[in-house]
C-alpha atoms as a PDB file:
ATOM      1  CA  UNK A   1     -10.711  22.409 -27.517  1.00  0.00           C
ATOM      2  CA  UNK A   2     -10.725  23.896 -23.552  1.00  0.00           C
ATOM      3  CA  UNK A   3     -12.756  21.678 -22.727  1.00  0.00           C
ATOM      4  CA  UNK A   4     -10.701  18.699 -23.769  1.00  0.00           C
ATOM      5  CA  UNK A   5      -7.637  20.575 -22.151  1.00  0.00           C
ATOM      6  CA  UNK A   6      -9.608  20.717 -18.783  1.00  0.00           C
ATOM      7  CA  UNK A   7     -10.982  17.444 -18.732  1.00  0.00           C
ATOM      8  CA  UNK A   8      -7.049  16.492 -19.419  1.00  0.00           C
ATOM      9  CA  UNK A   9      -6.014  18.203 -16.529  1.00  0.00           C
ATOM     10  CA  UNK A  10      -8.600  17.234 -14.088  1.00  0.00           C
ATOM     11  CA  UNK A  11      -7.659  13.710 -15.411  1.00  0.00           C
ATOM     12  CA  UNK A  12      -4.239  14.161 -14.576  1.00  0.00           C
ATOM     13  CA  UNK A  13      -4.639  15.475 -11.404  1.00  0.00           C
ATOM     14  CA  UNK A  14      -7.084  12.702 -10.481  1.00  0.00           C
ATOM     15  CA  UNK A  15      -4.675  10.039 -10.958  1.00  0.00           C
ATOM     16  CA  UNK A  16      -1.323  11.789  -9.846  1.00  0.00           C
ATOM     17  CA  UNK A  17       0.379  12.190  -6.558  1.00  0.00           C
ATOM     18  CA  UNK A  18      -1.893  11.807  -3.316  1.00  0.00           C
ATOM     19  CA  UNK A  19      -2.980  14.468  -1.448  1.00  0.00           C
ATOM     20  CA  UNK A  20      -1.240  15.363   1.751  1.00  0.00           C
ATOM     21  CA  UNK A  21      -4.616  14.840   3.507  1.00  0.00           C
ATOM     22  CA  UNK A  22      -5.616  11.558   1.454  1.00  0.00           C
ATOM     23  CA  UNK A  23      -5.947   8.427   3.803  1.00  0.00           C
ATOM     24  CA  UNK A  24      -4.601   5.116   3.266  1.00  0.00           C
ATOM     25  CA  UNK A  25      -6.176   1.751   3.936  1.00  0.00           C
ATOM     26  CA  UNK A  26      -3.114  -1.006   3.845  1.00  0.00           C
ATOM     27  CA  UNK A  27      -3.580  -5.013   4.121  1.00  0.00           C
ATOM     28  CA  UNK A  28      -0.704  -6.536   5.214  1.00  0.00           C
ATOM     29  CA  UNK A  29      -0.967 -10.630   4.966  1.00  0.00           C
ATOM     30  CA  UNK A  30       1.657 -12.991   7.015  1.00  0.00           C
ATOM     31  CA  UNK A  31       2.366 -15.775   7.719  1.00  0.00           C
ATOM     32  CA  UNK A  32       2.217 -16.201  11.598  1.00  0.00           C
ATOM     33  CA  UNK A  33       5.105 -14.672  13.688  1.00  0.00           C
ATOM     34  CA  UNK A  34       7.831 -15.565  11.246  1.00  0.00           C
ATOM     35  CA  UNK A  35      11.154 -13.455  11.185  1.00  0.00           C
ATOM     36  CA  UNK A  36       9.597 -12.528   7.592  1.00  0.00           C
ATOM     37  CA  UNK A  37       6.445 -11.341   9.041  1.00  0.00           C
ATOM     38  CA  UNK A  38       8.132  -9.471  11.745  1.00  0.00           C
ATOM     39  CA  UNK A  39       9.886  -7.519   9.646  1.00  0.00           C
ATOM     40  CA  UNK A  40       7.430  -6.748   6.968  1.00  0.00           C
ATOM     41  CA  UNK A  41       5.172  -5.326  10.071  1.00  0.00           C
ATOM     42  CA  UNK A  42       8.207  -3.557  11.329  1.00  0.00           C
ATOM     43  CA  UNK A  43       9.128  -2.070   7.690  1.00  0.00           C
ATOM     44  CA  UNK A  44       5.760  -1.159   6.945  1.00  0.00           C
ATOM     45  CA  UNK A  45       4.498   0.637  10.188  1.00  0.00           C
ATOM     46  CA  UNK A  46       7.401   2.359   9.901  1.00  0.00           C
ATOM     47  CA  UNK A  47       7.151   4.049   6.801  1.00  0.00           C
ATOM     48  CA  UNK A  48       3.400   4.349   7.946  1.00  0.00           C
ATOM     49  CA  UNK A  49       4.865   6.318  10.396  1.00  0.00           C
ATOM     50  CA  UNK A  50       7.277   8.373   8.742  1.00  0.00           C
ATOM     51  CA  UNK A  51       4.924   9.393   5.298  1.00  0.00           C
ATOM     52  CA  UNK A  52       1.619   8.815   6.425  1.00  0.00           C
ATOM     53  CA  UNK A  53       1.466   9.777  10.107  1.00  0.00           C
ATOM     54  CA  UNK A  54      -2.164   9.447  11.401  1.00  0.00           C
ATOM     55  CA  UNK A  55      -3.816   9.065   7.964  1.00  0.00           C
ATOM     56  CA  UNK A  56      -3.328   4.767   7.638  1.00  0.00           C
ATOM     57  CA  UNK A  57      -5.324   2.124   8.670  1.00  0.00           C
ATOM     58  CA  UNK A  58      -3.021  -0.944   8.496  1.00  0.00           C
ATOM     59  CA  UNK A  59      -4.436  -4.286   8.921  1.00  0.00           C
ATOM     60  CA  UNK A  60      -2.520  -7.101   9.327  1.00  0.00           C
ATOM     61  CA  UNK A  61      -3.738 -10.487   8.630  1.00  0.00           C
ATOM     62  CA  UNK A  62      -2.603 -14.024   9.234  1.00  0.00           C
ATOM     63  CA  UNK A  63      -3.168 -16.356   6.661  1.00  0.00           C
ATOM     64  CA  UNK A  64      -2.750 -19.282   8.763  1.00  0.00           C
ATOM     65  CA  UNK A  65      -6.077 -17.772  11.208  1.00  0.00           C
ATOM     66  CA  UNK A  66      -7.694 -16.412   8.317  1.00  0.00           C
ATOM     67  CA  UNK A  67      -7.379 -18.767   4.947  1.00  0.00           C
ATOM     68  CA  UNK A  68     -10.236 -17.998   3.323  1.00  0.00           C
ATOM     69  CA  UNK A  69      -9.294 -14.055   3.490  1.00  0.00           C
ATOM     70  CA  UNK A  70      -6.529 -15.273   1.168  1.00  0.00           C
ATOM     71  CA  UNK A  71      -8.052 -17.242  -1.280  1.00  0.00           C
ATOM     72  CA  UNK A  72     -10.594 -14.428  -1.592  1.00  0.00           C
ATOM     73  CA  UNK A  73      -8.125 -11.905  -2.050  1.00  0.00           C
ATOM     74  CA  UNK A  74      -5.750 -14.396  -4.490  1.00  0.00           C
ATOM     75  CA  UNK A  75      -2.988 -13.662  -1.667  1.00  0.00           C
ATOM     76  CA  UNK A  76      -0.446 -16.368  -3.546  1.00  0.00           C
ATOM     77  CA  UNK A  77       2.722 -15.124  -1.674  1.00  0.00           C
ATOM     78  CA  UNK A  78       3.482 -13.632   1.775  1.00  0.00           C
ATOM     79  CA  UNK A  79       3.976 -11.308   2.836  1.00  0.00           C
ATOM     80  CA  UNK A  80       2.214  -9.555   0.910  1.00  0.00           C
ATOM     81  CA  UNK A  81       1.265  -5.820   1.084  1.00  0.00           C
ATOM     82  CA  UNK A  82      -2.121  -4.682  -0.295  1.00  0.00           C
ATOM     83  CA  UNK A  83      -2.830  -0.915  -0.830  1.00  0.00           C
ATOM     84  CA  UNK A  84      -6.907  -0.518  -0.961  1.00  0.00           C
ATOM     85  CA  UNK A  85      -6.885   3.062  -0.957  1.00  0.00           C
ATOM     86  CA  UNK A  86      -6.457   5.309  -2.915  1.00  0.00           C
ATOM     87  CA  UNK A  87      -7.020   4.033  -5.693  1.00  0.00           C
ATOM     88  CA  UNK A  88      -5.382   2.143  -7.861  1.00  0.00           C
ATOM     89  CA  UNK A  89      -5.376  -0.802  -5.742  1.00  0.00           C
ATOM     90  CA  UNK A  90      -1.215  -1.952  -5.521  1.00  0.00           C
ATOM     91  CA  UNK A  91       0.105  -5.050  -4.546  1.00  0.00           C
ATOM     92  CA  UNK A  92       3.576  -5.283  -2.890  1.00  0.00           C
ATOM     93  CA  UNK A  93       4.868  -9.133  -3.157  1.00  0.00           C
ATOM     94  CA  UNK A  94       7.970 -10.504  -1.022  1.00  0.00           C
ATOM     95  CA  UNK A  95      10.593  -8.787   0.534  1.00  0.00           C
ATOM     96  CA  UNK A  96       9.229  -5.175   1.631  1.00  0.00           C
ATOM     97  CA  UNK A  97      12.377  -3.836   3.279  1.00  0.00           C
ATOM     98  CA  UNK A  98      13.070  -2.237   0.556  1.00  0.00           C
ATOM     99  CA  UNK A  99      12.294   1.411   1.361  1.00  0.00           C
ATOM    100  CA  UNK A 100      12.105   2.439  -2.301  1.00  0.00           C
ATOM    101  CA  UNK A 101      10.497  -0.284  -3.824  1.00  0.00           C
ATOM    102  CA  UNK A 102       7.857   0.118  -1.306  1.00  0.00           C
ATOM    103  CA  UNK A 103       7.660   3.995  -0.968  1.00  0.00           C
ATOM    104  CA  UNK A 104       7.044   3.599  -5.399  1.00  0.00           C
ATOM    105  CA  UNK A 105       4.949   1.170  -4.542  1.00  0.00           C
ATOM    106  CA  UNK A 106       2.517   2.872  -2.296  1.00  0.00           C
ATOM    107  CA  UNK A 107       3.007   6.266  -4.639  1.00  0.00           C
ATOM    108  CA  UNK A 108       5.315   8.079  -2.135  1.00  0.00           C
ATOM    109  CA  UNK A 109       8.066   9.177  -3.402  1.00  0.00           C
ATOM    110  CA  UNK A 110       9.095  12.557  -2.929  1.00  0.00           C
ATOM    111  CA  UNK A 111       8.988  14.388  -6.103  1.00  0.00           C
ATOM    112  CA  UNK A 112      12.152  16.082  -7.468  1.00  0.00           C
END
């Protein structure tokens, strides 16, 4: 029965809060230099910024240079924020000024 209990707990702690060390690899797609866009890139660096402060790579891509990056990643609505890593990979559609929403999103919310 240990066993079970530590393979629950490793488990747990595989798939629970990020470490404070663990890197972050973001996709932001936009639609050219649209007021939307702008301030997606705005809210999302950031909060980059603020939580995640030299451990992001955020790359921003325009669907409008870059269509087929879209259709490969079935980017239906922009903008649209992708979290690759880590793991599990998120996807944040629409309006991403909301600090909470995005900050659940992305798995970094300050625990109680």
């Amino acid at each position: 029965m240990r066993a079970n209990s530590d393979a629950t707990r490793a488990f747990e702690s595989a798939v629970g809060a990020p470490s404070p060390e663990q890197r972050y690899a973001l996709r932001l797609y936009v639609t050219g230099m649209t007021p939307r866009s702008t301030e997606a890139f705005a809210s999302i660096k950031a909060i980059c910024e603020e939580r995640l402060q030299g451990r992001y790579e955020l790359t921003v891509i325009d669907i409008y240079q870059n269509p087929q990056l879209a259709i490969d990643e079935q980017i239906v609505a922009v903008p649209t924020l992708v979290k690759v890593l880590p793991p599990p990979l998120r996807r944040l559609v629409g309006d991403l000024s909301n600090m909470e929403r995005v900050l659940s999103g992305l798995d970094l919310r300050r625990k109680p």
